[in-house]
N, C-alpha and C. Protein backbone atom coordinates (compact mmCIF):
# COMPACT_ATOMS: atom_id res chain seq x y z
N UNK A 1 0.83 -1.19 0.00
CA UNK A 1 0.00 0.00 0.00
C UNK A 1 0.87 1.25 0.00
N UNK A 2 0.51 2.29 -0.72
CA UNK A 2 1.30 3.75 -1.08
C UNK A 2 1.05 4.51 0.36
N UNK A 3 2.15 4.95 0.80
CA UNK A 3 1.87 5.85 1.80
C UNK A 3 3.29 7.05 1.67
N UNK A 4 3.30 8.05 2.91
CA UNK A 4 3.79 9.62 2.85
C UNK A 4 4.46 9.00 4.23
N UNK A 5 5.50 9.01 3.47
CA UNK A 5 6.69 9.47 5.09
C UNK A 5 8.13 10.76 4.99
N UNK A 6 8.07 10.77 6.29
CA UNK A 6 9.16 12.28 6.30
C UNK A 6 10.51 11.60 5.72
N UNK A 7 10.83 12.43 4.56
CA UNK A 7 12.25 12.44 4.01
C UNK A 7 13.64 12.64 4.96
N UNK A 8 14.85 12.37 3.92
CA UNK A 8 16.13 12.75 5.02
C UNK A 8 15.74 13.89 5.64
N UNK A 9 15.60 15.25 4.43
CA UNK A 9 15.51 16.42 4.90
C UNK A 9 14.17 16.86 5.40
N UNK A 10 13.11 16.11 5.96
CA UNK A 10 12.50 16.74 6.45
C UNK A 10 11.08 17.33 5.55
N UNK A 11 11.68 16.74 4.38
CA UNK A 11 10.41 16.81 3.32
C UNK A 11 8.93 15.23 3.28
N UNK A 12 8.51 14.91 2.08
CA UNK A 12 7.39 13.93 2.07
C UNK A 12 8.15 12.95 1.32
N UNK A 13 8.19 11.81 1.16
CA UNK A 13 8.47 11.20 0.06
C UNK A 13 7.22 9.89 0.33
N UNK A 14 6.79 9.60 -1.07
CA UNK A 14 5.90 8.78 -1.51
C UNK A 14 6.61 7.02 -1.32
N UNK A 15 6.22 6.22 -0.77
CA UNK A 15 6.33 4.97 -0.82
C UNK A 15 5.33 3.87 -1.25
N UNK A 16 6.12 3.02 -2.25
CA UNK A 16 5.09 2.46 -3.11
C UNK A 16 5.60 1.34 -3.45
N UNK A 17 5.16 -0.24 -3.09
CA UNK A 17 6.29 -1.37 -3.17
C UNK A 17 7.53 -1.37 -3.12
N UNK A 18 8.27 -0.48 -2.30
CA UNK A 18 9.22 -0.70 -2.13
C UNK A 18 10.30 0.20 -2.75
N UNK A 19 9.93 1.25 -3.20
CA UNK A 19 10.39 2.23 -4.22
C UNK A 19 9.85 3.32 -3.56
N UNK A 20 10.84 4.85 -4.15
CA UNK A 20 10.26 5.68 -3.35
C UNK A 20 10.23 6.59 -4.52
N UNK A 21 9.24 7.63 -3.85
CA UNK A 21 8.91 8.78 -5.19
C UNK A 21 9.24 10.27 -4.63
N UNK A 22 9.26 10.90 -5.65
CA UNK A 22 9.03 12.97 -5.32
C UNK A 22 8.07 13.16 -5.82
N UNK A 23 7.10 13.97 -5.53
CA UNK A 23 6.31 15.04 -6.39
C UNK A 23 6.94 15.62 -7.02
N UNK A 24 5.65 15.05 -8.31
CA UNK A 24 6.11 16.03 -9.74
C UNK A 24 5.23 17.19 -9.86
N UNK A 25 4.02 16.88 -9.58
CA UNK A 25 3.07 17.88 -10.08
C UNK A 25 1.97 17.46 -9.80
N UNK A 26 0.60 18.12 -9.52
CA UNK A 26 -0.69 18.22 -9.10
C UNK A 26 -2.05 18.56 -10.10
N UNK A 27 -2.57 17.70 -10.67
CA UNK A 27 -3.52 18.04 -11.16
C UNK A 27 -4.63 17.90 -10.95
N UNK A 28 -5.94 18.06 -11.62
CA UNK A 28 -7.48 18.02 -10.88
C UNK A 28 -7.85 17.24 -10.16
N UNK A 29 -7.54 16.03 -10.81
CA UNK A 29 -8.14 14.92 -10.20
C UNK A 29 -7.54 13.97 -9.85
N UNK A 30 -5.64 14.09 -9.92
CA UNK A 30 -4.19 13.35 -9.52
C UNK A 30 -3.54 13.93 -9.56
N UNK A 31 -2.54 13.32 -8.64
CA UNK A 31 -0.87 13.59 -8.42
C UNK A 31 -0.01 13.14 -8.60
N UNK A 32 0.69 13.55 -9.53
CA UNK A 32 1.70 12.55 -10.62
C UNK A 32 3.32 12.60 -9.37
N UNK A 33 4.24 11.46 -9.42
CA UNK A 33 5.67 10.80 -8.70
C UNK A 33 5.84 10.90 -10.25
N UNK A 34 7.69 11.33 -9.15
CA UNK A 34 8.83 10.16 -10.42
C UNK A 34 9.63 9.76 -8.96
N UNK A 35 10.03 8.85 -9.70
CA UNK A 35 11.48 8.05 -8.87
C UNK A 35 12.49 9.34 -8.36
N UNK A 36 12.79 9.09 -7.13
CA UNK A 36 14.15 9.73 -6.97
C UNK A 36 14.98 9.63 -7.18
N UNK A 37 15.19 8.79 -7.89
CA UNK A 37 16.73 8.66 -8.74
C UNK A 37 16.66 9.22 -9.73
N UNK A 38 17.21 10.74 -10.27
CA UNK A 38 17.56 11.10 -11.89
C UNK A 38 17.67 10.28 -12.71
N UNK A 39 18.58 9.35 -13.00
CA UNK A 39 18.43 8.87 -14.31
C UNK A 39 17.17 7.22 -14.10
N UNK A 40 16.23 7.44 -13.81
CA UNK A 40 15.43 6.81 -13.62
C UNK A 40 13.53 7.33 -13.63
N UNK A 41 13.23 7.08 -14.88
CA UNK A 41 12.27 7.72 -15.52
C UNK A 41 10.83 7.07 -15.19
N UNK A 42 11.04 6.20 -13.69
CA UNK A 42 10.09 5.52 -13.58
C UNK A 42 8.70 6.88 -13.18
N UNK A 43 7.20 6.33 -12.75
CA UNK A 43 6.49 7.29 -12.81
C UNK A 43 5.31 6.75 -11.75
N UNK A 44 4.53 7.79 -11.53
CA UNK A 44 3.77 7.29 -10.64
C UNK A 44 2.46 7.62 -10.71
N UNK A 45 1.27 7.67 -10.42
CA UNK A 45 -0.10 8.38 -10.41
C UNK A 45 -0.76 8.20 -9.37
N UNK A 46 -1.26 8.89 -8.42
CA UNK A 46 -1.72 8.76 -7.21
C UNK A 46 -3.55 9.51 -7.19
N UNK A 47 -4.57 9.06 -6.20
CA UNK A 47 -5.51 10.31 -6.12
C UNK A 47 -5.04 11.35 -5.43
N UNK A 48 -5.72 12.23 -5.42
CA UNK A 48 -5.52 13.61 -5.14
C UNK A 48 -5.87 13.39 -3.20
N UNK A 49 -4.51 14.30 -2.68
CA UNK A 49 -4.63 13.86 -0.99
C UNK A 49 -3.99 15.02 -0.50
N UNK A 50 -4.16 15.61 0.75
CA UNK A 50 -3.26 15.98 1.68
C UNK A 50 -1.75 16.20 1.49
N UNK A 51 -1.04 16.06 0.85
CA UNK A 51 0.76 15.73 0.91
C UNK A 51 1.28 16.08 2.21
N UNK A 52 0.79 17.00 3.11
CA UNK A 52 1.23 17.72 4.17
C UNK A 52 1.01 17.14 5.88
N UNK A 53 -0.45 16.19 5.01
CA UNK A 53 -1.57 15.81 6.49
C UNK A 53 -1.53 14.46 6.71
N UNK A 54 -1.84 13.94 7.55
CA UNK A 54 -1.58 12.59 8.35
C UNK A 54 -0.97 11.71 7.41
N UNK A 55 0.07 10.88 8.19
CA UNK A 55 0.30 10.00 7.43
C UNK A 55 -0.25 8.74 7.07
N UNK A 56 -1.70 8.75 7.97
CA UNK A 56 -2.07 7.35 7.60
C UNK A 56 -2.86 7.25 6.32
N UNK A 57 -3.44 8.79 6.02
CA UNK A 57 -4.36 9.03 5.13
C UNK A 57 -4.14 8.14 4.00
N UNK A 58 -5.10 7.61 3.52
CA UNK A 58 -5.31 6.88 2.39
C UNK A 58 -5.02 7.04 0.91
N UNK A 59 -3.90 6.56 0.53
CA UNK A 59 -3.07 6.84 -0.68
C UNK A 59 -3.69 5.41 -1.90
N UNK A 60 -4.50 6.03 -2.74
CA UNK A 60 -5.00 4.98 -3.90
C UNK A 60 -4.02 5.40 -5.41
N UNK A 61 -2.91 4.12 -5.58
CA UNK A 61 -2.01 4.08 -6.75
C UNK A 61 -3.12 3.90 -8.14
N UNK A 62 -3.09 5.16 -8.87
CA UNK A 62 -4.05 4.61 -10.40
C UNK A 62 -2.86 3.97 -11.44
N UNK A 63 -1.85 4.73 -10.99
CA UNK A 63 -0.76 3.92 -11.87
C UNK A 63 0.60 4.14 -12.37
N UNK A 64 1.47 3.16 -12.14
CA UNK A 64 2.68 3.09 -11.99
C UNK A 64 3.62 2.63 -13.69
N UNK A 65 4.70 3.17 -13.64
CA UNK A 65 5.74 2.33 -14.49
C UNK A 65 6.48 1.58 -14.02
N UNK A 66 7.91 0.74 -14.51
CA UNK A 66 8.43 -0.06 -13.97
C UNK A 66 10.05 0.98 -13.61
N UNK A 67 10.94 0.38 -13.13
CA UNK A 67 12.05 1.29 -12.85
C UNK A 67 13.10 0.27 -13.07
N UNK A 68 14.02 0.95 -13.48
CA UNK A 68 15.20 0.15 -13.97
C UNK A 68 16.22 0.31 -12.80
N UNK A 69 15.83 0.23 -11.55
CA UNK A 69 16.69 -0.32 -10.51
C UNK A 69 15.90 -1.19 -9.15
N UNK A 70 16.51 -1.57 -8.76
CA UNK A 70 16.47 -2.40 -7.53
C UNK A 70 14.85 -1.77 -6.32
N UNK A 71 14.90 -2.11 -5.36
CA UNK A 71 13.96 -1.40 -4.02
C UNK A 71 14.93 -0.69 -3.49
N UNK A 72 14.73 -0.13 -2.79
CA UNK A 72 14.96 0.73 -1.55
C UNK A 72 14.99 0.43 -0.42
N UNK A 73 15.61 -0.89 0.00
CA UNK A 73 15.31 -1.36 1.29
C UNK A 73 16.31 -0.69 2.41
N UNK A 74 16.98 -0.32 2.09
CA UNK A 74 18.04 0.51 3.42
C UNK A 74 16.88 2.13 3.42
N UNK A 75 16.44 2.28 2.20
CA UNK A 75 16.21 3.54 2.76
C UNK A 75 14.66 3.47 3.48
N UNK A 76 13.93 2.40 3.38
CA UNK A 76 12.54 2.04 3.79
C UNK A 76 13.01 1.69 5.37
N UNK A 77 13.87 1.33 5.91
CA UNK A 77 14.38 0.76 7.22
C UNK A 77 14.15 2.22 7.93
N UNK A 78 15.70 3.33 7.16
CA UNK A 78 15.65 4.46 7.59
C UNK A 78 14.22 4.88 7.74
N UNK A 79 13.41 5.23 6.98
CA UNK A 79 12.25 6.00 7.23
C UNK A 79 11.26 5.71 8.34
N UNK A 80 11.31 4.26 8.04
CA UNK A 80 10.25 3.42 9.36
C UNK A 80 11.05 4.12 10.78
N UNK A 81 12.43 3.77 10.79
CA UNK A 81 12.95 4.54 12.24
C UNK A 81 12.52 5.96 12.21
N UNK A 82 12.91 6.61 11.41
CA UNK A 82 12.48 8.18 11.74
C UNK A 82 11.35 8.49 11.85
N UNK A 83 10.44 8.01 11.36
CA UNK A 83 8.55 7.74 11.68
C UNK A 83 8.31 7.71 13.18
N UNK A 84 9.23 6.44 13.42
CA UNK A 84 8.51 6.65 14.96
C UNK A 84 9.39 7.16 15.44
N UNK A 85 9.94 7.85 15.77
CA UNK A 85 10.65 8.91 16.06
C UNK A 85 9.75 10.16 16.21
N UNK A 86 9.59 10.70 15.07
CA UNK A 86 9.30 11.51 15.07
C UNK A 86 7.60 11.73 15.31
N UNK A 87 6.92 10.21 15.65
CA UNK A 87 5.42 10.24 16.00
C UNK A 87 5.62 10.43 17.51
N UNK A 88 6.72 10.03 18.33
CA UNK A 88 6.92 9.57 19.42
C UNK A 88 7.02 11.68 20.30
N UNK A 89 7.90 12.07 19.34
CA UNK A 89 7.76 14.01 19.55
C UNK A 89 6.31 14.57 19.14
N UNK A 90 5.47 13.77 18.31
CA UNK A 90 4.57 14.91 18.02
C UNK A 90 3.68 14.43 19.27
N UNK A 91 3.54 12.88 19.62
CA UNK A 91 2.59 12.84 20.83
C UNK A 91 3.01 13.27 22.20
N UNK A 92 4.61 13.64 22.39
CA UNK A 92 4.88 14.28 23.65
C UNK A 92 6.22 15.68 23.28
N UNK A 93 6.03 16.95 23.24
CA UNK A 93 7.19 17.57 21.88
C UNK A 93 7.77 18.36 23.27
N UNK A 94 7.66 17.47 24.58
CA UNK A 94 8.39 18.18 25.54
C UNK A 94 9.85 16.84 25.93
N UNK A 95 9.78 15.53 25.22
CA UNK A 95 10.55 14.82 25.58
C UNK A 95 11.84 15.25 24.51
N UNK A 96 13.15 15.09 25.36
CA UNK A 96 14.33 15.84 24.77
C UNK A 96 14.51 14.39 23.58
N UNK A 97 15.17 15.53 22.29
CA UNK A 97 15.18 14.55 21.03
C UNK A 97 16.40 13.22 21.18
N UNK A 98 17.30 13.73 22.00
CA UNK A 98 17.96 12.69 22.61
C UNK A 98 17.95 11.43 23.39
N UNK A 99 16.71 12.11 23.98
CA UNK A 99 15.79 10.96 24.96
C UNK A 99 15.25 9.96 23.97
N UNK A 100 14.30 10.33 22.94
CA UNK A 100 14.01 9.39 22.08
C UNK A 100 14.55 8.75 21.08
N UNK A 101 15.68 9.17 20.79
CA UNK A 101 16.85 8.79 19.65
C UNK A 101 17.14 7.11 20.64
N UNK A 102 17.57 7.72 21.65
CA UNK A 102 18.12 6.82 22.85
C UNK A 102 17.58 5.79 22.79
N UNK A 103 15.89 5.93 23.22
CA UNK A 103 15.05 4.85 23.13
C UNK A 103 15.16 3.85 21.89
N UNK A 104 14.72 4.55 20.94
CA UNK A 104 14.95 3.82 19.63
C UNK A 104 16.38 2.72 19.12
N UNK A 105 16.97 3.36 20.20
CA UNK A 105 18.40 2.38 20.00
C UNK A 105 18.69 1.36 20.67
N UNK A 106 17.66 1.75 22.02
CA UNK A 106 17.59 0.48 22.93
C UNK A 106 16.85 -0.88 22.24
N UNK A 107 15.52 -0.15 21.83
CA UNK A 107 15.01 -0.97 21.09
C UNK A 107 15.17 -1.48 19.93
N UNK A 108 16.12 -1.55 19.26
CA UNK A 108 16.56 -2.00 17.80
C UNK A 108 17.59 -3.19 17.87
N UNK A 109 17.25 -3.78 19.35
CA UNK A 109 17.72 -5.61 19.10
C UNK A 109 16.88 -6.17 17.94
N UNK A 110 15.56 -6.09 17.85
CA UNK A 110 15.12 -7.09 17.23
C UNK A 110 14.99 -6.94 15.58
N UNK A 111 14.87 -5.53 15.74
CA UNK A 111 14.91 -5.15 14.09
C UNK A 111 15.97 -4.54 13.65
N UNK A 112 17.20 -4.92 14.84
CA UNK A 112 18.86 -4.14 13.88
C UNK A 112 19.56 -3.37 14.27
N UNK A 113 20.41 -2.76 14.65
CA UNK A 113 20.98 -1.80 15.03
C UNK A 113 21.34 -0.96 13.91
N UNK A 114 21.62 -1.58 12.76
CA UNK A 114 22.18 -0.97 11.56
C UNK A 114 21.13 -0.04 11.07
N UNK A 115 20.05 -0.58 11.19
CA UNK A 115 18.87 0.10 10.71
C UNK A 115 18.36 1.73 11.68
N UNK A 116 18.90 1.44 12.71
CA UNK A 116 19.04 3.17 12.87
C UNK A 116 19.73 3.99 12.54
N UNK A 117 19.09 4.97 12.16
CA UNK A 117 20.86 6.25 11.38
C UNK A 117 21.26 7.09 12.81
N UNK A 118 22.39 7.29 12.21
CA UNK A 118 23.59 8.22 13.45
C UNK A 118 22.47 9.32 13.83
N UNK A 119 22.69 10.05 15.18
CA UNK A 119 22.31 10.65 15.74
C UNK A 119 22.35 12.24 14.78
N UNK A 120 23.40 12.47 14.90
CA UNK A 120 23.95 13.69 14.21
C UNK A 120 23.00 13.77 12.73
N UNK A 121 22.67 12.61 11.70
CA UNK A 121 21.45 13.08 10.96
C UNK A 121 19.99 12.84 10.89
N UNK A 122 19.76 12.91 11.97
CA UNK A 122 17.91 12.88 12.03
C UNK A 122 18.23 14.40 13.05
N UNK A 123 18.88 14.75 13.74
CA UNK A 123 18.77 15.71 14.63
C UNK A 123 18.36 16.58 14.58
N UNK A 124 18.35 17.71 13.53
CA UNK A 124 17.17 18.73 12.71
C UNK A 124 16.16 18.43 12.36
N UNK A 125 15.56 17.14 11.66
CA UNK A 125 14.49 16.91 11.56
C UNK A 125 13.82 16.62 13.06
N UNK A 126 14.56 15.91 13.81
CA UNK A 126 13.18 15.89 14.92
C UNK A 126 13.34 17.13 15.59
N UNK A 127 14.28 18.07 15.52
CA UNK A 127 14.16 19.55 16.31
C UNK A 127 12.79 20.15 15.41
N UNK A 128 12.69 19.92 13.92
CA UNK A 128 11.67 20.48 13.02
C UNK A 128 10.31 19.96 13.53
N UNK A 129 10.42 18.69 13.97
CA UNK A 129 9.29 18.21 13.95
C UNK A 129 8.70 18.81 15.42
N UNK A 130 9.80 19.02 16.36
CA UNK A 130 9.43 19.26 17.52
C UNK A 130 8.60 20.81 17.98
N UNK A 131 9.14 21.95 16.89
CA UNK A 131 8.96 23.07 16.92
C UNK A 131 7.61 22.81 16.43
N UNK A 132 7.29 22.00 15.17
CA UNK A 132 5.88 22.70 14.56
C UNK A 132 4.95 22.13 15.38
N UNK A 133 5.12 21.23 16.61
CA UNK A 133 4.06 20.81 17.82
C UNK A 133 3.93 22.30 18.90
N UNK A 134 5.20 23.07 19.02
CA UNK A 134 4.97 24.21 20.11
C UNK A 134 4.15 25.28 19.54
N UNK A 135 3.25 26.20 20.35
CA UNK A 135 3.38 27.48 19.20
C UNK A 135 4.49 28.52 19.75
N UNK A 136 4.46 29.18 18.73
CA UNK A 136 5.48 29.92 18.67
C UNK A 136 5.35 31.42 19.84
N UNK A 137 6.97 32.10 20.05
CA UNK A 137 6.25 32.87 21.12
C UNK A 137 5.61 34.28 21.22
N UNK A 138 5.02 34.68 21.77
CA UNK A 138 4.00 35.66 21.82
C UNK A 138 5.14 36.87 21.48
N UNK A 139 4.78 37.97 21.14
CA UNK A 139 5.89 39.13 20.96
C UNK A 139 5.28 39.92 22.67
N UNK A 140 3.97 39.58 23.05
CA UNK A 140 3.83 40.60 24.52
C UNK A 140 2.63 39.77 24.70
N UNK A 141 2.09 40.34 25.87
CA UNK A 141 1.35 39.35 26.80
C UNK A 141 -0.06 39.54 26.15
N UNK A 142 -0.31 40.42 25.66
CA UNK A 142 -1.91 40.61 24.76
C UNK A 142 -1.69 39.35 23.99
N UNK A 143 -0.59 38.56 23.03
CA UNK A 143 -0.73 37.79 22.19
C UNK A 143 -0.66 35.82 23.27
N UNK A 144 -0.02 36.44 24.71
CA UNK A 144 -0.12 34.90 24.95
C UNK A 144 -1.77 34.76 24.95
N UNK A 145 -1.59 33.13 24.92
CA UNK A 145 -3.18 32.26 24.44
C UNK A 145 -2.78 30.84 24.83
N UNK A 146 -3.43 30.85 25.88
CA UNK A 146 -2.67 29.26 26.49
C UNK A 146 -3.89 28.34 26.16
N UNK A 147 -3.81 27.53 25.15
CA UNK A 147 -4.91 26.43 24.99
C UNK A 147 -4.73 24.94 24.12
N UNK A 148 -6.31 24.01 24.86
CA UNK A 148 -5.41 22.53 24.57
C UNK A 148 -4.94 22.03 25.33
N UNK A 149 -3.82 21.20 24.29
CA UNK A 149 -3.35 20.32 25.38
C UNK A 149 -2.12 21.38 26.50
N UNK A 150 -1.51 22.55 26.18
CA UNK A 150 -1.28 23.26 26.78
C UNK A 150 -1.47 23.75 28.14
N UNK A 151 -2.82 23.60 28.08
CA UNK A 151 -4.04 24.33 29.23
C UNK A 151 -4.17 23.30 30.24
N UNK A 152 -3.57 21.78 29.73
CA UNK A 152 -3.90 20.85 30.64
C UNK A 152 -2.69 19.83 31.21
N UNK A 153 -2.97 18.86 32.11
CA UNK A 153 -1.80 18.05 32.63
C UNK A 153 -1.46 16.88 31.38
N UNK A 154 -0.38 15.96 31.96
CA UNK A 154 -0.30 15.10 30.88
C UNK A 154 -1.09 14.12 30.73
N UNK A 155 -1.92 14.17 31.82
CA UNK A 155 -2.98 13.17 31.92
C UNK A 155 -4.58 13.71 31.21
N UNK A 156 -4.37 14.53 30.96
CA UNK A 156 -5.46 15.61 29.96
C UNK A 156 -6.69 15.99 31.26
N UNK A 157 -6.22 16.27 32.23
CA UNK A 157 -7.05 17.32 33.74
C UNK A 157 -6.38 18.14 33.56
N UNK A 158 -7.40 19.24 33.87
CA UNK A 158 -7.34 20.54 33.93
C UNK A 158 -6.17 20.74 34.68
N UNK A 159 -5.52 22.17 33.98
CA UNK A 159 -4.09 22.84 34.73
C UNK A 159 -4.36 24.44 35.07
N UNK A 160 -4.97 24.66 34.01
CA UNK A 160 -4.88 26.08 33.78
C UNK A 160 -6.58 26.56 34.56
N UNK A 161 -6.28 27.25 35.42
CA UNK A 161 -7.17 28.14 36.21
C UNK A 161 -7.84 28.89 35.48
N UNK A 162 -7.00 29.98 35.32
CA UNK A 162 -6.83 31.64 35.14
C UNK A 162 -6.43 32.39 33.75
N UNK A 163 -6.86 32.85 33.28
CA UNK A 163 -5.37 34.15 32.33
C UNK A 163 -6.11 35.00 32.06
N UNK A 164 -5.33 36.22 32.39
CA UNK A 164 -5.99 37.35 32.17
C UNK A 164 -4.86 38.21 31.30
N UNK A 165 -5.32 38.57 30.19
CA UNK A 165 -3.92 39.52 29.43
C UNK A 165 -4.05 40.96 29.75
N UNK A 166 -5.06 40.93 30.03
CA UNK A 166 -5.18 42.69 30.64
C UNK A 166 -3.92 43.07 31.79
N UNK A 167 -4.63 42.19 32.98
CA UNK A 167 -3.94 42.28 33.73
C UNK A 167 -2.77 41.65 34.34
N UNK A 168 -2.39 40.96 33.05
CA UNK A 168 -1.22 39.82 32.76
C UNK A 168 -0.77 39.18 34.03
N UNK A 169 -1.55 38.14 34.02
CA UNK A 169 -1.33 37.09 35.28
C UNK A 169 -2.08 35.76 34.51
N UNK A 170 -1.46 34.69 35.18
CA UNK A 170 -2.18 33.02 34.31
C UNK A 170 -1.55 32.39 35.92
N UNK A 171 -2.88 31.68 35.81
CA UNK A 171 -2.64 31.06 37.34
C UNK A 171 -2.76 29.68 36.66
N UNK A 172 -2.31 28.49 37.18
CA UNK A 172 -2.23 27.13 37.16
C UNK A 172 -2.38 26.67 38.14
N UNK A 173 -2.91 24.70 38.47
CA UNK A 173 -2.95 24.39 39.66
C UNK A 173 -4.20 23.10 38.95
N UNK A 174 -3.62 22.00 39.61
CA UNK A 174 -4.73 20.87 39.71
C UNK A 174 -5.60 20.60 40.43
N UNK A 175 -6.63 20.00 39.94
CA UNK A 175 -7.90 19.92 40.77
C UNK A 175 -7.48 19.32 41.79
N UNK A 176 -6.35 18.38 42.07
CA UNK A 176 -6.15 18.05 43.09
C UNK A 176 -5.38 18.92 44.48
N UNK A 177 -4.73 19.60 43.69
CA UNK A 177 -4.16 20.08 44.43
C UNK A 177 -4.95 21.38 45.31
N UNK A 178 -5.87 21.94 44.27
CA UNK A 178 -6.94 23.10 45.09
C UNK A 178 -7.50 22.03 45.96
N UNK A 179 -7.79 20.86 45.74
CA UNK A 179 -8.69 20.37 47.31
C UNK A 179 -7.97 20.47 48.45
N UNK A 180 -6.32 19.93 48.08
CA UNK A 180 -5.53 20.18 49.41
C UNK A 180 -5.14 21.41 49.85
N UNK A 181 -5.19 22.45 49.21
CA UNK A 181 -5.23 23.72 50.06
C UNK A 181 -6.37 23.96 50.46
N UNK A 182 -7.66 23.81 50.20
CA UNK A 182 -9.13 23.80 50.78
C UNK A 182 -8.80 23.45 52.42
N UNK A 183 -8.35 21.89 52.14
CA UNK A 183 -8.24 21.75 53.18
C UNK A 183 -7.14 21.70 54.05
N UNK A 184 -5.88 22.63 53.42
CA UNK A 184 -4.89 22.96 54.42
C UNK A 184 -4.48 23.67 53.61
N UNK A 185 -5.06 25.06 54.08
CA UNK A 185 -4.50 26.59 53.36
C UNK A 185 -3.04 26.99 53.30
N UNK A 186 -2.08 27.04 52.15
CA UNK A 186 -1.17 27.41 52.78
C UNK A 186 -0.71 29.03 51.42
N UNK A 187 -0.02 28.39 50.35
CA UNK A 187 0.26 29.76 49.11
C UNK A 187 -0.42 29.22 48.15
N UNK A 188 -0.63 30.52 47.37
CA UNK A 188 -0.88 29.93 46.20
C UNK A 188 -0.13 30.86 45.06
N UNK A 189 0.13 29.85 43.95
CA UNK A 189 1.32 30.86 43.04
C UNK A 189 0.77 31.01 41.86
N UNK A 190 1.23 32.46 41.46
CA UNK A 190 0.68 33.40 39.90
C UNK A 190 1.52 33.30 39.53
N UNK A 191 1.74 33.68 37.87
CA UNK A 191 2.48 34.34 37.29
C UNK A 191 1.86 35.64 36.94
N UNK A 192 2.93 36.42 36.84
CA UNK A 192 2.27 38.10 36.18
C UNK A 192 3.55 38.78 35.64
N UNK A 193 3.38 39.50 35.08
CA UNK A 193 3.91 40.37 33.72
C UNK A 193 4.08 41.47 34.01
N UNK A 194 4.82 42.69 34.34
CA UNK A 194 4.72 43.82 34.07
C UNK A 194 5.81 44.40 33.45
N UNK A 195 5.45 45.26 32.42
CA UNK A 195 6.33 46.17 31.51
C UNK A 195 7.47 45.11 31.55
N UNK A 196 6.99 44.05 30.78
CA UNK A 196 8.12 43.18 30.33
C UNK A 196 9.38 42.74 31.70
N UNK A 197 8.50 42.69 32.79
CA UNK A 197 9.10 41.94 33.86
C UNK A 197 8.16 41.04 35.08
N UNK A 198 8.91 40.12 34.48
CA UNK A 198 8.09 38.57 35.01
C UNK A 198 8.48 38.33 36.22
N UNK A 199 7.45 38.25 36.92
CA UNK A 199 7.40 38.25 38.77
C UNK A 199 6.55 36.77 39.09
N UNK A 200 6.89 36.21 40.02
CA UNK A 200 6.42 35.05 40.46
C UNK A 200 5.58 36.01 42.09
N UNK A 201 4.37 35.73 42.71
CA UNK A 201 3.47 36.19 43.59
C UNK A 201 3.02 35.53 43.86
N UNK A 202 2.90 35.67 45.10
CA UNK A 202 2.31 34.77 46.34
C UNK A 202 1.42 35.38 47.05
């Protein structure tokens, strides 16, 4: 089955028995591959999809040529590793990219060691992948907007109290934790803003 996985650099590339493709071009009702190999004139025809959006999305081949080289199996290994890799940052984009490189290496008794690439080149791509999960930062406190999974714990309960941009303060705190000051009062902590100086208050 044809599917979209992240390239060396961080781009799409098309996978299709074992062969991999670029976008050539987009038309009404398809989206024409060639082979990534230059001197290789193989071709591809796909329906019209997303290129950008999930990767599971459903890729229907109308039709292919043949190619005058081999599969791609070292580079299908690579991609499968950097996949989950890089699914592993978009479902948590606060775990350090090292942390999960790590993992992936622990785990590659059974499917290889060879089959993971060096650290030093996936390292921009999962920093890429990691940024387009954050948003980006506010230029002043009118533009922060804390929401989502943001707003909440990692367990998806409420975190976020408060925010006020007027009066630039965002309070946080778990439901659990307001019961235990209920019942044993002690601080409770803000953040607040003024003229571009950030004060912690009690």
């Amino acid at each position: 089955m044809a599917r979209v996985v992240g390239g060396e650099r961080g781009g799409r590339v098309l996978l299709n028995e074992g062969f991999r493709y670029h976008h050539n071009r987009t038309a009404r009702d398809k989206i024409y591959w060639k082979c990534w190999r230059p001197h290789c004139r193989a071709g591809l025809q796909t329906n019209v999809f997303d290129r950008q959006g999930d990767h599971n999305q459903a890729v229907l081949v109308l039709g292919a040529s043949p190619h005058i080289h081999g599969e791609e199996g070292e580079f299908l290994d690579y991609s499968e590793t950097l996949n989950r890799m890089r699914l592993q940052i978009r479902g948590d984009p606060t775990l350090p990219i090292r942390a999960v490189y790590d993992r992936e290496v622990v785990g590659a008794d059974a499917r290889g060691v060879e089959n993971v690439p060096a650290f030093h080149s996936v390292r921009s791509t999962l920093n890429r992948t990691r940024m387009q999960q954050i948003p980006p930062i506010p230029a002043n406190f009118e533009e922060v907007l804390i929401e989502g999974v943001w707003a909440t714990t990692q367990r998806e309960s409420r975190f976020l109290l408060e925010q006020d941009n007027f009066w630039q303060y965002v309070m946080f705190a778990t439901d659990q934790a307001l019961r235990e000051h209920d019942a044993q009062p002690s601080t409770l902590m803000g953040l607040s803003s003024h003229a571009r100086d950030p004060t912690i208050s009690f």
